[in-house]
PDB file of N, CA and C in Angstrom:
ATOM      1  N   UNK A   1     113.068 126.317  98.899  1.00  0.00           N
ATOM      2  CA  UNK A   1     114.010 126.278  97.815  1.00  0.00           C
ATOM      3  C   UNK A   1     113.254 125.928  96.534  1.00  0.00           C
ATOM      4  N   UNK A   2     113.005 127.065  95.374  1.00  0.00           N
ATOM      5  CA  UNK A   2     112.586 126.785  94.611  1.00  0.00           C
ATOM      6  C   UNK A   2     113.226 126.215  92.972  1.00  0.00           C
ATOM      7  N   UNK A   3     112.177 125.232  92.835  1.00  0.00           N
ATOM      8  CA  UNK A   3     113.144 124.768  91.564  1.00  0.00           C
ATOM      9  C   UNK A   3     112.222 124.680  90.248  1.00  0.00           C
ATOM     10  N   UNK A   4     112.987 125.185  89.181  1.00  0.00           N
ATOM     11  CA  UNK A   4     112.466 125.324  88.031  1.00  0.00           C
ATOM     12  C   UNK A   4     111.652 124.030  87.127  1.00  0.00           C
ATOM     13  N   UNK A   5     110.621 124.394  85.842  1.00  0.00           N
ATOM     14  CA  UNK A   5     110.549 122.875  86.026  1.00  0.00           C
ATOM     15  C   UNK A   5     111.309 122.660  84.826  1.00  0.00           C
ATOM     16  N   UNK A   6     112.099 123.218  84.057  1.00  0.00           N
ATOM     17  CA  UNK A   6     113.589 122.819  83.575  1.00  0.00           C
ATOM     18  C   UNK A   6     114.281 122.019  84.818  1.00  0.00           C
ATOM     19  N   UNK A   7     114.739 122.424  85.530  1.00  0.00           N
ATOM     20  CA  UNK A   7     115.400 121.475  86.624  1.00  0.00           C
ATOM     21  C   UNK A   7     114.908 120.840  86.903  1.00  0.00           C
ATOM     22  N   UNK A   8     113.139 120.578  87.285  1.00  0.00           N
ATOM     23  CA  UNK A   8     112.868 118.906  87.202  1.00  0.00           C
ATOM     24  C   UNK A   8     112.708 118.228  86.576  1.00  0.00           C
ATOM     25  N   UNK A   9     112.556 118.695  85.641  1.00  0.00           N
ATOM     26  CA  UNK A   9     112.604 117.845  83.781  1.00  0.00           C
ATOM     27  C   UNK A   9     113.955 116.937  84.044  1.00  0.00           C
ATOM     28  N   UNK A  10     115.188 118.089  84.133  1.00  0.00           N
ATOM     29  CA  UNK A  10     116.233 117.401  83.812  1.00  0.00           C
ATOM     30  C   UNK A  10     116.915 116.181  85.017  1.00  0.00           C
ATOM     31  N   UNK A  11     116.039 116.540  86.142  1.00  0.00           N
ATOM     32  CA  UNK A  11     116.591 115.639  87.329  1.00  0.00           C
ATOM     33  C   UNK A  11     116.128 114.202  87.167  1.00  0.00           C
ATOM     34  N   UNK A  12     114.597 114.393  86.461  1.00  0.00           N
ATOM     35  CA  UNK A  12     114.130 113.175  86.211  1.00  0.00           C
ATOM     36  C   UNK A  12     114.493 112.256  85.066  1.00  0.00           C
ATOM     37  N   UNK A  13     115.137 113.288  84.081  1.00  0.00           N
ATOM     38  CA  UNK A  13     115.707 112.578  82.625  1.00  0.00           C
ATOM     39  C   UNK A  13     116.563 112.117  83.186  1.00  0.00           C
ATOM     40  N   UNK A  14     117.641 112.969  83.860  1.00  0.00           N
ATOM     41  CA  UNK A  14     118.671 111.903  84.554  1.00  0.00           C
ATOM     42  C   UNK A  14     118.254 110.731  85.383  1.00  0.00           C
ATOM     43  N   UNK A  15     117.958 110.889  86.073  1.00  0.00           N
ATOM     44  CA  UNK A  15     117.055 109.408  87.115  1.00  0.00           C
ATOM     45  C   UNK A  15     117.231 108.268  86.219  1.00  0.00           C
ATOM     46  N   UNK A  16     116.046 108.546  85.077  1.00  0.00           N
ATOM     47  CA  UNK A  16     115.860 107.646  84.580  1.00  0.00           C
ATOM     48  C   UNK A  16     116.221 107.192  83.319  1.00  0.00           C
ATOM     49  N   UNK A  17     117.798 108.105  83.164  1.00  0.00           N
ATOM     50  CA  UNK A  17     118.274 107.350  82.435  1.00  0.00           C
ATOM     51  C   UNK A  17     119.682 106.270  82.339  1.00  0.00           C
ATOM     52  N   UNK A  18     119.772 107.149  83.984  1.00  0.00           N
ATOM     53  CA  UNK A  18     121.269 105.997  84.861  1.00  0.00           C
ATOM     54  C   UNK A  18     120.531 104.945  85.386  1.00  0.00           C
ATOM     55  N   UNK A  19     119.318 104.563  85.342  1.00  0.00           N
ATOM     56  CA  UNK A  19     118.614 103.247  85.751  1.00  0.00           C
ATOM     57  C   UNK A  19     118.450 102.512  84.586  1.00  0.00           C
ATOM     58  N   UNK A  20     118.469 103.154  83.234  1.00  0.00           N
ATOM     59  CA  UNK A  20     117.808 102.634  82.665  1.00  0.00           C
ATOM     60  C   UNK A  20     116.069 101.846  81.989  1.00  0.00           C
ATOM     61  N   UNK A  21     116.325 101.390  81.369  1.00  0.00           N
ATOM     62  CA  UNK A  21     114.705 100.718  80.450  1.00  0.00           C
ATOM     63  C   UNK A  21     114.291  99.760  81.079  1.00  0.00           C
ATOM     64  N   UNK A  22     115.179  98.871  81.939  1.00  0.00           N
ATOM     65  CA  UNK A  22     114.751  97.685  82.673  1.00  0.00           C
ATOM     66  C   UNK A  22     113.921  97.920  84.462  1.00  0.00           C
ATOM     67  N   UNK A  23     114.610  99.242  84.865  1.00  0.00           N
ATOM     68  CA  UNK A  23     114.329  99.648  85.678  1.00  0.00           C
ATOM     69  C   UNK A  23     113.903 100.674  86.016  1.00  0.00           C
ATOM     70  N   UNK A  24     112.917 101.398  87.186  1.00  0.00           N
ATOM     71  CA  UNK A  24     112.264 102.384  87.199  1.00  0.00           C
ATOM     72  C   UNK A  24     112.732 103.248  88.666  1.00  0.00           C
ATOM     73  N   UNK A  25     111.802 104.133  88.440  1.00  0.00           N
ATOM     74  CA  UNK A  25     112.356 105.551  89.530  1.00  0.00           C
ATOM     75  C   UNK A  25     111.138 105.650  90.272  1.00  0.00           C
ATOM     76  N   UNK A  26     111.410 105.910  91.602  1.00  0.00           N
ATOM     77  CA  UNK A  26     109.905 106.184  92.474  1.00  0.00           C
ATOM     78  C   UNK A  26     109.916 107.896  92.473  1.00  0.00           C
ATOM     79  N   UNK A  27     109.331 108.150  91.992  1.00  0.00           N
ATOM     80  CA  UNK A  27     109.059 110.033  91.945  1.00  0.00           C
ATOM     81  C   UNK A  27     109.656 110.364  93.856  1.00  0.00           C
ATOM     82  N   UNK A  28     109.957 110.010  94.157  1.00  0.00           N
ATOM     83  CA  UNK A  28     109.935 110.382  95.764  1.00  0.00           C
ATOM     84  C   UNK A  28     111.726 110.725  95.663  1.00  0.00           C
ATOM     85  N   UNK A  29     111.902 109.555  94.745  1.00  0.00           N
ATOM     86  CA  UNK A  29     113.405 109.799  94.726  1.00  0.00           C
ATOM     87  C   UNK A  29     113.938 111.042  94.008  1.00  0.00           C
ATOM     88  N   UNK A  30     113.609 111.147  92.874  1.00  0.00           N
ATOM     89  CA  UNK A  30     113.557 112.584  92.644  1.00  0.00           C
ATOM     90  C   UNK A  30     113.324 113.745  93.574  1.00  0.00           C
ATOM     91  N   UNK A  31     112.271 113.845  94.176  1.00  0.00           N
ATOM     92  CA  UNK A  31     111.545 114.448  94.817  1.00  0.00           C
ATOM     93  C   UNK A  31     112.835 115.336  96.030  1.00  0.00           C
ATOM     94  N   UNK A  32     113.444 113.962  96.763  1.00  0.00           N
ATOM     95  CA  UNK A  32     114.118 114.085  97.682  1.00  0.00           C
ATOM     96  C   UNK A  32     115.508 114.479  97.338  1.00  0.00           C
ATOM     97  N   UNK A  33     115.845 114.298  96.087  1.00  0.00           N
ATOM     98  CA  UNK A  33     116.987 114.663  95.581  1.00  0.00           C
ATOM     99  C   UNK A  33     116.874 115.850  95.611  1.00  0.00           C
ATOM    100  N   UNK A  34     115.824 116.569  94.790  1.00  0.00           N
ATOM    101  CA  UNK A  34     115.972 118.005  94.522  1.00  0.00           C
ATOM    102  C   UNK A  34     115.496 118.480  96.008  1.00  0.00           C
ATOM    103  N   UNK A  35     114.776 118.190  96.560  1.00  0.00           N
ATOM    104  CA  UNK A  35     114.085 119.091  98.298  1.00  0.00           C
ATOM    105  C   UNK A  35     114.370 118.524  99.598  1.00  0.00           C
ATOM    106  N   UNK A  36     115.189 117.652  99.455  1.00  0.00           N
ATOM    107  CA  UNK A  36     115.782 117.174 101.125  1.00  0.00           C
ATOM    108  C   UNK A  36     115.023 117.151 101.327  1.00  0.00           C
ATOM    109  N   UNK A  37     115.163 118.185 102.650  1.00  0.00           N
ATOM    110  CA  UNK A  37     113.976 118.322 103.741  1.00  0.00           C
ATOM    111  C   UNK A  37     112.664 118.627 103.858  1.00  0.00           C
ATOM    112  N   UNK A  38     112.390 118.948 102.761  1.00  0.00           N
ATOM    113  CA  UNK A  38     110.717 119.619 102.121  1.00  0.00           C
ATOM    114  C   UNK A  38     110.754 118.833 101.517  1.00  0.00           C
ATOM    115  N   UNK A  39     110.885 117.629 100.888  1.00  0.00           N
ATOM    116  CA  UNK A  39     110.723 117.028  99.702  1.00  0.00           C
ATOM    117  C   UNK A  39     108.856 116.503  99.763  1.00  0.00           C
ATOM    118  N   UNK A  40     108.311 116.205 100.716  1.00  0.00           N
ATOM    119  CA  UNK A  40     106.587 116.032 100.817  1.00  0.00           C
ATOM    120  C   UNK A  40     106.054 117.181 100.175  1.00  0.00           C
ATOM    121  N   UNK A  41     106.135 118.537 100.808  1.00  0.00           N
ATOM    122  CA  UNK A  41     105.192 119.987 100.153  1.00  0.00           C
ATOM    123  C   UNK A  41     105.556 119.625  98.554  1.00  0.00           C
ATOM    124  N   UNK A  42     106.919 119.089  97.921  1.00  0.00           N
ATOM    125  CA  UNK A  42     106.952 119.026  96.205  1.00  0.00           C
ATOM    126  C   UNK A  42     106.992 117.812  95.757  1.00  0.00           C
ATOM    127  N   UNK A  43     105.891 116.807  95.929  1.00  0.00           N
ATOM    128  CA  UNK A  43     106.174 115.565  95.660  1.00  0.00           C
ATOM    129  C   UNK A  43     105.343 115.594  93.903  1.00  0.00           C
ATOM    130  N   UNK A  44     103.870 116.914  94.343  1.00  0.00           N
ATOM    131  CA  UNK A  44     102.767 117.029  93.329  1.00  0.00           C
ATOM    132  C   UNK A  44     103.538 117.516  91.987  1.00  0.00           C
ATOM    133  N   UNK A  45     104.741 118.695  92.376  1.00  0.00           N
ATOM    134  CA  UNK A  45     105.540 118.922  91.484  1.00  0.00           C
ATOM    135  C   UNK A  45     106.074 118.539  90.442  1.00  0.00           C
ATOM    136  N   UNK A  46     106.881 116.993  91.354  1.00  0.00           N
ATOM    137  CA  UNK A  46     107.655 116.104  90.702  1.00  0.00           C
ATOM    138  C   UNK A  46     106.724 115.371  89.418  1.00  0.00           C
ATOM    139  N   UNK A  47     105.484 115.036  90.331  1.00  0.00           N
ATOM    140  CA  UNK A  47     104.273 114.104  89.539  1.00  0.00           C
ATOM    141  C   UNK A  47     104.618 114.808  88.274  1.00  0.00           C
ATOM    142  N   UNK A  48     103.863 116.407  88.354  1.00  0.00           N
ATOM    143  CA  UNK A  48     103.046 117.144  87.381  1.00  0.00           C
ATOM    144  C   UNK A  48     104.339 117.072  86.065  1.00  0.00           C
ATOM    145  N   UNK A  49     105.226 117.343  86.576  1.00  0.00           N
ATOM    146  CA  UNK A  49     106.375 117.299  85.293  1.00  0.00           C
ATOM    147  C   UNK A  49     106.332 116.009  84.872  1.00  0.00           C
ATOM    148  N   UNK A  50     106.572 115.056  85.269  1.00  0.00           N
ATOM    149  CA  UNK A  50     107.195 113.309  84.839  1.00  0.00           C
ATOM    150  C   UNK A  50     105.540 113.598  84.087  1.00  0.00           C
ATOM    151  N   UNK A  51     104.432 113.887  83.902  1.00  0.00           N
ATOM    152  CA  UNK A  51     103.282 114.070  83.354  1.00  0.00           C
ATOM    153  C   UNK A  51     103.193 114.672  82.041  1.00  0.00           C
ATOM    154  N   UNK A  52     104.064 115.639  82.276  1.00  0.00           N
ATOM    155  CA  UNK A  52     104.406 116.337  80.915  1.00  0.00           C
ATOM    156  C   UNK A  52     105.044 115.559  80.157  1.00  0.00           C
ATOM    157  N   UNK A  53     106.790 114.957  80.845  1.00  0.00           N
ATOM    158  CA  UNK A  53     107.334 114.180  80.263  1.00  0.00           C
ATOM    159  C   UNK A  53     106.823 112.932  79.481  1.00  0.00           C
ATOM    160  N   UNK A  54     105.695 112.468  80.077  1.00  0.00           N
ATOM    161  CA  UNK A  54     105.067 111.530  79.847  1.00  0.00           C
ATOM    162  C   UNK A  54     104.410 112.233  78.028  1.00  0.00           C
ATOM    163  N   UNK A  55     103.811 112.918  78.308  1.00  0.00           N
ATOM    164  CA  UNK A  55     102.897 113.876  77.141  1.00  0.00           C
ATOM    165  C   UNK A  55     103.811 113.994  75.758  1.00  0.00           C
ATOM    166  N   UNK A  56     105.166 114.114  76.331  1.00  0.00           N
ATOM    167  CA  UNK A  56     106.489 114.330  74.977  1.00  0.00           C
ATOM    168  C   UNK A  56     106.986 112.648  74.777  1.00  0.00           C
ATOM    169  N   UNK A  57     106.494 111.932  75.219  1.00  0.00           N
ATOM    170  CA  UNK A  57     107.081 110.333  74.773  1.00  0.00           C
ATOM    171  C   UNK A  57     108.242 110.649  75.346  1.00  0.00           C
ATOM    172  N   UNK A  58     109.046 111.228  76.618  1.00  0.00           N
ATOM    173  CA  UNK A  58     110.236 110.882  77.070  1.00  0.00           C
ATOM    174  C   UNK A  58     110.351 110.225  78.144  1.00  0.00           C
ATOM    175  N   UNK A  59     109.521 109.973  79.020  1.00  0.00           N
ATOM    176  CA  UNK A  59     109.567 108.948  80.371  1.00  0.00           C
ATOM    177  C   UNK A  59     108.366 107.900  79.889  1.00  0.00           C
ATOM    178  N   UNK A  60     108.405 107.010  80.169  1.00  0.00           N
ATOM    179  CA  UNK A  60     106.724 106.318  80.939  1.00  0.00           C
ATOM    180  C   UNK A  60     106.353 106.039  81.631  1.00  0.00           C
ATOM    181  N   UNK A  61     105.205 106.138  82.490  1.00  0.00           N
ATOM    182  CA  UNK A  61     104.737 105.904  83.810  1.00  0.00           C
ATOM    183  C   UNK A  61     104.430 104.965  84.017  1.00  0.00           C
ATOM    184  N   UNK A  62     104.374 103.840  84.933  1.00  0.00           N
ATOM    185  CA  UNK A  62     103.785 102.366  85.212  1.00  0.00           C
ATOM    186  C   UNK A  62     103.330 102.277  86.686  1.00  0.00           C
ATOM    187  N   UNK A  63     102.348 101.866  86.521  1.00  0.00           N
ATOM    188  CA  UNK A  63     101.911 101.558  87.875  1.00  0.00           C
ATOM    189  C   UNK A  63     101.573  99.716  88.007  1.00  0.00           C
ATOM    190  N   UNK A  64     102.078  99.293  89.173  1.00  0.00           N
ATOM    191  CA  UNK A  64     102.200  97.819  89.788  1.00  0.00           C
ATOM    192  C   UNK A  64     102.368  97.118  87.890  1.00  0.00           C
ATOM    193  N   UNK A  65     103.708  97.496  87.171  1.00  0.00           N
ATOM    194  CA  UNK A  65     104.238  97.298  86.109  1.00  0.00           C
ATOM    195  C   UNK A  65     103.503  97.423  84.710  1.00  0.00           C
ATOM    196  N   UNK A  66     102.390  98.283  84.665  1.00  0.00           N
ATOM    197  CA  UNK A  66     102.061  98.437  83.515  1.00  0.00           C
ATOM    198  C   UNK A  66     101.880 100.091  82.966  1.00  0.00           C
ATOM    199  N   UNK A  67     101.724 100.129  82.168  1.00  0.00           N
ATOM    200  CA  UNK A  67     101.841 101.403  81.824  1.00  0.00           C
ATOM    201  C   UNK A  67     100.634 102.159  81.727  1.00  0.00           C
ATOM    202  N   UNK A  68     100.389 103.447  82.882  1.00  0.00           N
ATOM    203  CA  UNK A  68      99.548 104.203  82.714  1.00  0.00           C
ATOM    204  C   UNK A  68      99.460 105.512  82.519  1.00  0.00           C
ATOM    205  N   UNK A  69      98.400 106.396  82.341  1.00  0.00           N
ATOM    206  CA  UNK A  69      98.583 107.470  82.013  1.00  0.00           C
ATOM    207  C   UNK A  69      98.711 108.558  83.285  1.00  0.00           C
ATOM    208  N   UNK A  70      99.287 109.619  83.473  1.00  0.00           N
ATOM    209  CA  UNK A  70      99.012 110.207  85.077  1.00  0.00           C
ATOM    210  C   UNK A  70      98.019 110.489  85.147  1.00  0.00           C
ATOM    211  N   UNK A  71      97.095 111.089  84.759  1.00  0.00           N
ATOM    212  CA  UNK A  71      95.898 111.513  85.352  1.00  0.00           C
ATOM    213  C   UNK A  71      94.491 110.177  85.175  1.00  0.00           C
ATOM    214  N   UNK A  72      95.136 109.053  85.166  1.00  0.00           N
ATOM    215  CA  UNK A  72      94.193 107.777  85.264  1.00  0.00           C
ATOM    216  C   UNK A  72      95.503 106.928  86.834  1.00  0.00           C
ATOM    217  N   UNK A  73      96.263 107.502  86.620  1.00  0.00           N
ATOM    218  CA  UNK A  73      96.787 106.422  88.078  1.00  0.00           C
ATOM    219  C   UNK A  73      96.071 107.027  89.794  1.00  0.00           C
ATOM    220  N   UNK A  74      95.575 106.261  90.092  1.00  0.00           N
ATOM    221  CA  UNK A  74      95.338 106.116  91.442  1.00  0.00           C
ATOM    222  C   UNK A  74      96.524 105.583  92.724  1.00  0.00           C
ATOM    223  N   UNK A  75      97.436 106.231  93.618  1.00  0.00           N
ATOM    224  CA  UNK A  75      98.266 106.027  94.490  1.00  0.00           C
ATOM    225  C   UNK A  75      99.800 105.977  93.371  1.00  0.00           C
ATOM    226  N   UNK A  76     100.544 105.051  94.215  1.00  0.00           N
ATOM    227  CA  UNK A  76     102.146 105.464  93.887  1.00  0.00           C
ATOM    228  C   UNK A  76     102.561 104.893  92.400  1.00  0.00           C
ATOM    229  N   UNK A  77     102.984 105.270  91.414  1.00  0.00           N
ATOM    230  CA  UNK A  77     103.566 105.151  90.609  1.00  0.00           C
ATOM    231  C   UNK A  77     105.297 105.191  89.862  1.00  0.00           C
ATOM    232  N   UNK A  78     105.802 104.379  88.852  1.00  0.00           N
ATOM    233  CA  UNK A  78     107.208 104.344  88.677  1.00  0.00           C
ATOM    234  C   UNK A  78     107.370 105.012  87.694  1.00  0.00           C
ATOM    235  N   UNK A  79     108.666 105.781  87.334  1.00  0.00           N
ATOM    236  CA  UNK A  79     108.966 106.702  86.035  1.00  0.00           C
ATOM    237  C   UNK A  79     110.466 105.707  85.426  1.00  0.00           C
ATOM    238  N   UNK A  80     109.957 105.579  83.954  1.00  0.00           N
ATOM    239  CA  UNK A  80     111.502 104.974  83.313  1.00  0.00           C
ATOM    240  C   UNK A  80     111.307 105.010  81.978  1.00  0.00           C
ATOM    241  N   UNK A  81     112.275 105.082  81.488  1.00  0.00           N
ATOM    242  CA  UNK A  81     112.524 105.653  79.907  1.00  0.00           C
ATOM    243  C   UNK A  81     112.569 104.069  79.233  1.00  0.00           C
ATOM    244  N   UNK A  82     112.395 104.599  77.754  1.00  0.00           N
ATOM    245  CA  UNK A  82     111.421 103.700  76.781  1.00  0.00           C
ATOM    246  C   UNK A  82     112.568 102.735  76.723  1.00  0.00           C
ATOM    247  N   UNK A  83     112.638 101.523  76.261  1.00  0.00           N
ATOM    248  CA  UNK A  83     113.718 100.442  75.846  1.00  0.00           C
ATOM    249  C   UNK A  83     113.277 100.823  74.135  1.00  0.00           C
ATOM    250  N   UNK A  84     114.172 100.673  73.615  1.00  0.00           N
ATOM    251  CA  UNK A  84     114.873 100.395  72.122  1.00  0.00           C
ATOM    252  C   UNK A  84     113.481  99.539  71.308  1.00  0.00           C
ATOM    253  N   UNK A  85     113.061  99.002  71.987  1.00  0.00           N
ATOM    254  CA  UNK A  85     111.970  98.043  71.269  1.00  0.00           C
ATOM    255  C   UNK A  85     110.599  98.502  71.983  1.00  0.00           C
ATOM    256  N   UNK A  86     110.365 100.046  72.472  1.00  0.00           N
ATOM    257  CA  UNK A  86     109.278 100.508  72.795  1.00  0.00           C
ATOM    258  C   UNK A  86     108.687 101.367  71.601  1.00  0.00           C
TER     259      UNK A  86
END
């Protein structure tokens, strides 16, 4: 089941914006939202967009709570949109 990356753009804007600034999204959750049962073969997917997103100042990435860039994080990382005083 293929999905556009308009549709993962927008799955992840949503994610993280019913969680909010205080709280973050594990890309897996996305992941599994949009691919059920395949959701492992598109996890790189999910990354590569929240990456882009990252690139337009609309998500930020944090890893063990600080903020990094994707292609400097090593293992699992969180996606969540900026607070008001970012």
């Amino acid at each position: 089941m293929k999905k556009s990356k308009q549709e993962i753009k927008n799955r992840i804007l949503t994610f993280t914006r019913q969680r909010g600034p205080e709280k973050s999204v594990c890309p897996s959750e996305v992941t599994k939202d949009l691919f059920s049962d395949v959701w492992r073969d598109h996890v790189d997917d999910v990354r590569t967009v929240a990456g882009e997103l990252q690139s337009e100042n609309l998500i930020k990435i944090t890893q063990r709570g600080k903020e990094v860039r994707l292609d400097e994080a090593k293992g699992p990382i969180r996606l969540s949109v900026f607070s008001k005083s970012d």
